[in-house]
PDB file of N, CA and C in Angstrom:
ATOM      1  N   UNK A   1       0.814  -1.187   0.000  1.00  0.00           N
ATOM      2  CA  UNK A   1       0.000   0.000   0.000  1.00  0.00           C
ATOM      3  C   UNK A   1       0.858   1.252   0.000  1.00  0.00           C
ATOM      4  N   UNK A   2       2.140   1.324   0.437  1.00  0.00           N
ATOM      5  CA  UNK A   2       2.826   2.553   0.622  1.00  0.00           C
ATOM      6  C   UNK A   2       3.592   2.540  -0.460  1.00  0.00           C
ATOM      7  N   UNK A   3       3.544   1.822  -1.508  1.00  0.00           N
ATOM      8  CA  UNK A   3       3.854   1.886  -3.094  1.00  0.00           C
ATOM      9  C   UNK A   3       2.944   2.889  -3.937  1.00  0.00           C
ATOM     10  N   UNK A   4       1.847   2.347  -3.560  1.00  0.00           N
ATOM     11  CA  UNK A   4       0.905   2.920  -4.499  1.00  0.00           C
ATOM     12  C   UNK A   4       0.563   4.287  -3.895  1.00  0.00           C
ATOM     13  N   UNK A   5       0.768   4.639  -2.791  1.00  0.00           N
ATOM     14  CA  UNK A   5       0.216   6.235  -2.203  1.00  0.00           C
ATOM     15  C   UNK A   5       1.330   6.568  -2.704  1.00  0.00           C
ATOM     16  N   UNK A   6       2.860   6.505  -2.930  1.00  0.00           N
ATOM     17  CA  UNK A   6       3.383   7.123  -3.341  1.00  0.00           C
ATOM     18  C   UNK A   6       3.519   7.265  -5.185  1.00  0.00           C
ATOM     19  N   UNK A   7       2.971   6.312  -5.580  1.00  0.00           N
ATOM     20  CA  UNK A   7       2.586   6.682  -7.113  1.00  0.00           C
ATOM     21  C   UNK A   7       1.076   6.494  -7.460  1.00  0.00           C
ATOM     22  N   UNK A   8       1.265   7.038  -8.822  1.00  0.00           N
ATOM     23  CA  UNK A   8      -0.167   7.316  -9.255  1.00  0.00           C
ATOM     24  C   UNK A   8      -1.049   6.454 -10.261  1.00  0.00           C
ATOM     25  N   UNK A   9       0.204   5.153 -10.893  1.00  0.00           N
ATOM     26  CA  UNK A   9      -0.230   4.395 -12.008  1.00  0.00           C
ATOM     27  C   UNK A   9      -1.499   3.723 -11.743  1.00  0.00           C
ATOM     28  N   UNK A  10      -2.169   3.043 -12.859  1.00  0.00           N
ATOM     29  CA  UNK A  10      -3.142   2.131 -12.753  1.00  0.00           C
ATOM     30  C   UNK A  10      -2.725   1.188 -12.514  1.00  0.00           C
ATOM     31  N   UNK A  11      -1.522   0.142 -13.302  1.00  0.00           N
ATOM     32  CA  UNK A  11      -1.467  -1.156 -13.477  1.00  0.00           C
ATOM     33  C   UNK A  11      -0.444  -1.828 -12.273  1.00  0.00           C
ATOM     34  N   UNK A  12       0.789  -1.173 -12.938  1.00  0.00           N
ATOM     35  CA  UNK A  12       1.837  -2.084 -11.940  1.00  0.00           C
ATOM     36  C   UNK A  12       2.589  -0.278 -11.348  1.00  0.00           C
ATOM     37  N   UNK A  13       2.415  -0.488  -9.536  1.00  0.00           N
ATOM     38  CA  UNK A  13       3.181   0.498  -9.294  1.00  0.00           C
ATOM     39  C   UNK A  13       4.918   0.301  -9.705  1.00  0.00           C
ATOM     40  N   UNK A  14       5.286   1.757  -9.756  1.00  0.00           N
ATOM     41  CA  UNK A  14       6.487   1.839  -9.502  1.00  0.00           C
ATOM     42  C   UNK A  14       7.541   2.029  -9.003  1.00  0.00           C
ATOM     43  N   UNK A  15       8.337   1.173  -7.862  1.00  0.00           N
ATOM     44  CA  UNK A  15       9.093   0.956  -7.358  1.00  0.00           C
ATOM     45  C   UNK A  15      10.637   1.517  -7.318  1.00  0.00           C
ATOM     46  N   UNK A  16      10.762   2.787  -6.876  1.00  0.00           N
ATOM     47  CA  UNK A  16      12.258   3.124  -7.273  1.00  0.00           C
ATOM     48  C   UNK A  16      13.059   2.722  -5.351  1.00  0.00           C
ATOM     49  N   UNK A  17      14.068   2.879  -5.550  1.00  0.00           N
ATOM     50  CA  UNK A  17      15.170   3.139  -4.151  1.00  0.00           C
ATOM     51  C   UNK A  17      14.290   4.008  -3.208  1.00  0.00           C
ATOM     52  N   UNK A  18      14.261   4.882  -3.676  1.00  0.00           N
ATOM     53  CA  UNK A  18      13.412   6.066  -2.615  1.00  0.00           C
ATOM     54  C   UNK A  18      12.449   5.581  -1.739  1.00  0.00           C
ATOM     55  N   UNK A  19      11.226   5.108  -2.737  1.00  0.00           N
ATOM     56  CA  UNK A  19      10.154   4.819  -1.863  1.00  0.00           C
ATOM     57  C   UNK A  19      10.614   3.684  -1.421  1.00  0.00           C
ATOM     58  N   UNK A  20      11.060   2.486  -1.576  1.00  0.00           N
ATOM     59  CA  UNK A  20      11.338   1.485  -1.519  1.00  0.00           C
ATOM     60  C   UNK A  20      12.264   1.191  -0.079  1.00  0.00           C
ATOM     61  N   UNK A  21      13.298   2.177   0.591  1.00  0.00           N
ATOM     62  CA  UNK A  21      14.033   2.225   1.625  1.00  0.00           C
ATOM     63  C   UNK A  21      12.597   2.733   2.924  1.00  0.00           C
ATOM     64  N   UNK A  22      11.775   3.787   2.238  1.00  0.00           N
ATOM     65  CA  UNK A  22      10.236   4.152   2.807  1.00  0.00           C
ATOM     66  C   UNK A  22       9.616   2.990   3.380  1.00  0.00           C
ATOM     67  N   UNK A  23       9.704   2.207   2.974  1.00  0.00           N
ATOM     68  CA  UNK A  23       8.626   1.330   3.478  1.00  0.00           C
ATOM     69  C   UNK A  23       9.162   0.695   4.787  1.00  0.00           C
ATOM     70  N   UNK A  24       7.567   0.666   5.417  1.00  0.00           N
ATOM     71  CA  UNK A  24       7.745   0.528   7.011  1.00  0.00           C
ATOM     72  C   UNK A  24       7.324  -1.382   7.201  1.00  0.00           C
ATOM     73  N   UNK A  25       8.113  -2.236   7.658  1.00  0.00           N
ATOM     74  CA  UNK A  25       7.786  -3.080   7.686  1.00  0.00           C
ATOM     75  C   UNK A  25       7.907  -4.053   9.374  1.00  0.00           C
ATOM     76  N   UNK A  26       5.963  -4.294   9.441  1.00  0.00           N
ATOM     77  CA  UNK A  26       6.357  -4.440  11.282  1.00  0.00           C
ATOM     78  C   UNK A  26       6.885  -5.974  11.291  1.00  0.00           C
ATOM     79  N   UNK A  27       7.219  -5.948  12.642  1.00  0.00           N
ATOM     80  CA  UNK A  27       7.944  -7.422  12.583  1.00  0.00           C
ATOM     81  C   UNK A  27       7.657  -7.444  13.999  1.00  0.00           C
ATOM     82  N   UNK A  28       7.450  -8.788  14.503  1.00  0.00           N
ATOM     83  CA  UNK A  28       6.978  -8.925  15.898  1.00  0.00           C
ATOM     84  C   UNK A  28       8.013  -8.566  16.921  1.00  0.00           C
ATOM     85  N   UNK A  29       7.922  -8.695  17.872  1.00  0.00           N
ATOM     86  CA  UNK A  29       9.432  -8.308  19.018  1.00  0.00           C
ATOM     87  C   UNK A  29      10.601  -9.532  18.798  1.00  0.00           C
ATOM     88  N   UNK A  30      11.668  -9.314  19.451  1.00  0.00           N
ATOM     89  CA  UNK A  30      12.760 -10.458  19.229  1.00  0.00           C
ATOM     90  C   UNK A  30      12.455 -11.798  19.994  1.00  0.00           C
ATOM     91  N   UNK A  31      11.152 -11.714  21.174  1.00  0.00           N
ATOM     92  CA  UNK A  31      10.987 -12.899  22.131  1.00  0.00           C
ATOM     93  C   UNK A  31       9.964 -13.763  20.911  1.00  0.00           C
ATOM     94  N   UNK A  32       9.190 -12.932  20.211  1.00  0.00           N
ATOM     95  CA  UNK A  32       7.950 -13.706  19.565  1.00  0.00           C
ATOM     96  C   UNK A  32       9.000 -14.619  18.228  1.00  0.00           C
ATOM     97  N   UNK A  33       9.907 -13.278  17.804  1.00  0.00           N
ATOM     98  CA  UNK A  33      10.528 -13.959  16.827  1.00  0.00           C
ATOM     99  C   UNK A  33      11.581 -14.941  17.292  1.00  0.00           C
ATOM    100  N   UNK A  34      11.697 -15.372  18.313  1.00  0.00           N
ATOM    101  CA  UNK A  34      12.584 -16.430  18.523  1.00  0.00           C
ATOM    102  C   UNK A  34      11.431 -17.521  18.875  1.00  0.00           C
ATOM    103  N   UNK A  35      10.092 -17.258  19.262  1.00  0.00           N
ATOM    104  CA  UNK A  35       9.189 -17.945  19.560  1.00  0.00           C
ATOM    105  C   UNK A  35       8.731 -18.885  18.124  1.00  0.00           C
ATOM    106  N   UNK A  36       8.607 -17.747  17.541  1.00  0.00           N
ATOM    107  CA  UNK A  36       8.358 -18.767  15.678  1.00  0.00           C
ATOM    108  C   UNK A  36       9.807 -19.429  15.587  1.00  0.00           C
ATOM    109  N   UNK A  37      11.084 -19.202  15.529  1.00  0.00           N
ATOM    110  CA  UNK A  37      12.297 -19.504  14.842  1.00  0.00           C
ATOM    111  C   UNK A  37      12.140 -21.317  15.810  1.00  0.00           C
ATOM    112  N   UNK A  38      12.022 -21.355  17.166  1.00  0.00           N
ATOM    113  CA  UNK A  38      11.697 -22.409  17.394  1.00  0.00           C
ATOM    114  C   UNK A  38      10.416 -23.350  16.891  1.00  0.00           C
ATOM    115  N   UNK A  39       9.223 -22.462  16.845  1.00  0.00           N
ATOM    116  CA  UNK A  39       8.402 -23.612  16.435  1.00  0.00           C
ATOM    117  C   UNK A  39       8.936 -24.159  15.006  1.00  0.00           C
ATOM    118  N   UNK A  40       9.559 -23.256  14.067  1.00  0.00           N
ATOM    119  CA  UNK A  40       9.607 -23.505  12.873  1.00  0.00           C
ATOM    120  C   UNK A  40      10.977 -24.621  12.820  1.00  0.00           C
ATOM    121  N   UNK A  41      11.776 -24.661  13.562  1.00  0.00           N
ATOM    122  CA  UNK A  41      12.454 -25.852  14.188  1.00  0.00           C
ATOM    123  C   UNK A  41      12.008 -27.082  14.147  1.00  0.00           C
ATOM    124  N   UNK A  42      11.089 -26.969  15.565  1.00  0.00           N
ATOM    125  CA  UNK A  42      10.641 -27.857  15.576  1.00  0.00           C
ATOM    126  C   UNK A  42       9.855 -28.713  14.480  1.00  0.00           C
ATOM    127  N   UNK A  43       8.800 -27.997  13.844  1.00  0.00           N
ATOM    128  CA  UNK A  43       8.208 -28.325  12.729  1.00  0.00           C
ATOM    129  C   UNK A  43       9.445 -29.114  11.595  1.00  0.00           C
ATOM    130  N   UNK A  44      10.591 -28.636  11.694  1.00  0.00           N
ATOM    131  CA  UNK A  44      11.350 -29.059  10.374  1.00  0.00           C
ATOM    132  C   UNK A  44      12.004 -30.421  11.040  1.00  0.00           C
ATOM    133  N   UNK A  45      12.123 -30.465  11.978  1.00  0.00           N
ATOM    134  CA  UNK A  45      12.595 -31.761  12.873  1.00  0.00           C
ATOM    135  C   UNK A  45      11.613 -32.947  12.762  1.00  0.00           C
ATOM    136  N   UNK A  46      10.354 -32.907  13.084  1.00  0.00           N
ATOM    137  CA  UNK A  46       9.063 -33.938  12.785  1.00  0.00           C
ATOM    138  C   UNK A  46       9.242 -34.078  11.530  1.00  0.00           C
ATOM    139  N   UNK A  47       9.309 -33.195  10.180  1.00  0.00           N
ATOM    140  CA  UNK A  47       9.513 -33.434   8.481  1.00  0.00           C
ATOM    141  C   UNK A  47      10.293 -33.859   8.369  1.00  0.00           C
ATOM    142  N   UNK A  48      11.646 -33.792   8.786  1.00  0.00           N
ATOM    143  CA  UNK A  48      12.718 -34.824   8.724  1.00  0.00           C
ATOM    144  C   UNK A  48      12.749 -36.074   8.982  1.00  0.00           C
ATOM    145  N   UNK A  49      12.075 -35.861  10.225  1.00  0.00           N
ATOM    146  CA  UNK A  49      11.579 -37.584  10.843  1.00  0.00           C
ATOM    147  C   UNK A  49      10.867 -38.338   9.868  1.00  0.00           C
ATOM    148  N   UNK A  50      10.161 -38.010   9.166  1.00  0.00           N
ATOM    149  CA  UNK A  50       8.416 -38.218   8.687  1.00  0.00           C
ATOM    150  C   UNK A  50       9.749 -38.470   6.959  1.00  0.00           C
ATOM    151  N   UNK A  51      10.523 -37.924   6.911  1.00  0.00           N
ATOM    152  CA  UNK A  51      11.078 -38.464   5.715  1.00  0.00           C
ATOM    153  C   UNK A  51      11.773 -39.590   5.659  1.00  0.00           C
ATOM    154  N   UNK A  52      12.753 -39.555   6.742  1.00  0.00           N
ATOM    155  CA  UNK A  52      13.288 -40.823   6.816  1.00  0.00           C
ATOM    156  C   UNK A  52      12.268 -42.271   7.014  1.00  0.00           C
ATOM    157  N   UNK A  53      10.864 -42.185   8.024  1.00  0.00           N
ATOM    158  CA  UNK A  53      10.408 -43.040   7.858  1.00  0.00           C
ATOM    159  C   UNK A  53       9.570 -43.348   6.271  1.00  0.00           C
ATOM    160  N   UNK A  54       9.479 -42.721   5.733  1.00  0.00           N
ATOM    161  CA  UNK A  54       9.425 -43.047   4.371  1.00  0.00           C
ATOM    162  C   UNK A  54      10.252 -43.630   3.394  1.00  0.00           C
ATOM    163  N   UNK A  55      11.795 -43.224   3.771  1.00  0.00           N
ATOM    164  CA  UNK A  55      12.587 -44.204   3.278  1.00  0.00           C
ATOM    165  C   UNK A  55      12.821 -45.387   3.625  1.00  0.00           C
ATOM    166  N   UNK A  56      12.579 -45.629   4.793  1.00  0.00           N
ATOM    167  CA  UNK A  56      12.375 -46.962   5.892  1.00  0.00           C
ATOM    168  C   UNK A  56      11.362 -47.802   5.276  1.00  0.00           C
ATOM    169  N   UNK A  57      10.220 -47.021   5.270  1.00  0.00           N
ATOM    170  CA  UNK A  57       9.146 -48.070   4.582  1.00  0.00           C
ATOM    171  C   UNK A  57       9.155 -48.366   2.786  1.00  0.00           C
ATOM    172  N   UNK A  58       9.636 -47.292   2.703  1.00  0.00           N
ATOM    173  CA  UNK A  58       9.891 -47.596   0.852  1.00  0.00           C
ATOM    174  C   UNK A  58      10.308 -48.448   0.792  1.00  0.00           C
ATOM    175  N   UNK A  59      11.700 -49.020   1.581  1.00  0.00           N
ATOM    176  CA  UNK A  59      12.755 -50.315   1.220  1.00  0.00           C
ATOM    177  C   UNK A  59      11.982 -51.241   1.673  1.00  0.00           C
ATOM    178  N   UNK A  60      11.024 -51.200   2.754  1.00  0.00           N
ATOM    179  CA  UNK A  60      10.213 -52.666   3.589  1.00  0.00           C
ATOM    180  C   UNK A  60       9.215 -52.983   2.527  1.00  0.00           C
ATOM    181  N   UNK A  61       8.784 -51.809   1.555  1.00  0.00           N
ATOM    182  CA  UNK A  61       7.695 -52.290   0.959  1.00  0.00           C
ATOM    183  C   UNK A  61       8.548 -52.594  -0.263  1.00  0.00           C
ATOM    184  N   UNK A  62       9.581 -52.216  -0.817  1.00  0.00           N
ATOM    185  CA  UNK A  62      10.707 -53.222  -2.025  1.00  0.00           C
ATOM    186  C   UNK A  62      11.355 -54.692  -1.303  1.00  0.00           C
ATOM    187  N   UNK A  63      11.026 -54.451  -0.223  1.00  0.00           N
ATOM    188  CA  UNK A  63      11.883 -56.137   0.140  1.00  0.00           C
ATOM    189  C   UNK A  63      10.298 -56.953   0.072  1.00  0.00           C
ATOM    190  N   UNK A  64       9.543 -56.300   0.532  1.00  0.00           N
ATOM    191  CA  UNK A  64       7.996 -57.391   0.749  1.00  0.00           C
ATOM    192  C   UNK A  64       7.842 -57.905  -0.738  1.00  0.00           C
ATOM    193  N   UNK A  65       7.647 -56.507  -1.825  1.00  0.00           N
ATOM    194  CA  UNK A  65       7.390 -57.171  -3.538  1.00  0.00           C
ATOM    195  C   UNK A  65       8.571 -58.222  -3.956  1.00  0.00           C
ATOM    196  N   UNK A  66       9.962 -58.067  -3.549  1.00  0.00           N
ATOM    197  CA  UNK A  66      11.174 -59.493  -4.200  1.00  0.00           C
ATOM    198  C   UNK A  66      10.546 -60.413  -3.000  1.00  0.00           C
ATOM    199  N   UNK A  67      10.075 -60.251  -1.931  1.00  0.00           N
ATOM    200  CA  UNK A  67       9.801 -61.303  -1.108  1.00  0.00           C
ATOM    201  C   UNK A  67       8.288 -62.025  -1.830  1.00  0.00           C
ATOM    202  N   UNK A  68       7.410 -61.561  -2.176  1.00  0.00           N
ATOM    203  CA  UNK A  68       6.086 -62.338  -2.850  1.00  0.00           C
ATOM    204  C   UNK A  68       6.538 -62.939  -4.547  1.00  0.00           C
ATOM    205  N   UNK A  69       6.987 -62.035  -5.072  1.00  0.00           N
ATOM    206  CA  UNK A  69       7.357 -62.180  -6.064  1.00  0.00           C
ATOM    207  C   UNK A  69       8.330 -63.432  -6.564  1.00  0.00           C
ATOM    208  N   UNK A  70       9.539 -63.385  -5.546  1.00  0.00           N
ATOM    209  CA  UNK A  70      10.106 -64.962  -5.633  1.00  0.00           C
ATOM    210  C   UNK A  70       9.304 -66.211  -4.834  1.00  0.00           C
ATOM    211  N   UNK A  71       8.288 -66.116  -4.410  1.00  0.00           N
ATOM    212  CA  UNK A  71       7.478 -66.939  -3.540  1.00  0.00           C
ATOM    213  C   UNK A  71       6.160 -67.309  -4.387  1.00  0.00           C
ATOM    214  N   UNK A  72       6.219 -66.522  -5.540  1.00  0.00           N
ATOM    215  CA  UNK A  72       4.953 -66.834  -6.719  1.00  0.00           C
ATOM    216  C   UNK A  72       5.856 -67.687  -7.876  1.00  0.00           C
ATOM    217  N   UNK A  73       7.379 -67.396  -7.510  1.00  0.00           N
ATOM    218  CA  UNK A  73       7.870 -67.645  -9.001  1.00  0.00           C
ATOM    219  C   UNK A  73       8.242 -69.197  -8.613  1.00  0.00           C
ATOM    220  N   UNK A  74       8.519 -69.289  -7.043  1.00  0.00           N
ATOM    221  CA  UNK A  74       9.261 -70.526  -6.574  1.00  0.00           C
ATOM    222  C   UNK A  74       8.023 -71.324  -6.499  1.00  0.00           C
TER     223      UNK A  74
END
């Protein structure tokens, strides 16, 4: 919004250095932002987890198909 009050176009405002150093951007305090930097931690720690057991089960479910598969052929 503080793009466009400072210009007047219809389509795409325009963006120079000037206004651009202008712009006010809030950001929570340093306790909240260490408050997200952990959850977002944490969150990437469970996705990590949650990947590896996917590689875990990928290989259990490639050993189960050579396991039926030589047991149909034998």
């Amino acid at each position: 919004m503080q793009v466009k009050k400072a210009e007047n176009r219809i389509k795409m405002p325009k963006l120079n250095s000037d206004s651009f150093y202008n712009i006010i951007v809030a950001i929570p305090p340093y306790n909240e932002q260490q408050a997200i930097f952990d959850k977002i931690n944490s969150i990437e720690a469970v996705c990590n987890g949650l990947i590896s057991y996917i590689g875990i089960y990928h290989k259990t479910q490639l050993h189960l198909a050579d396991t039926l598969t030589d047991a149909a052929i034998n």
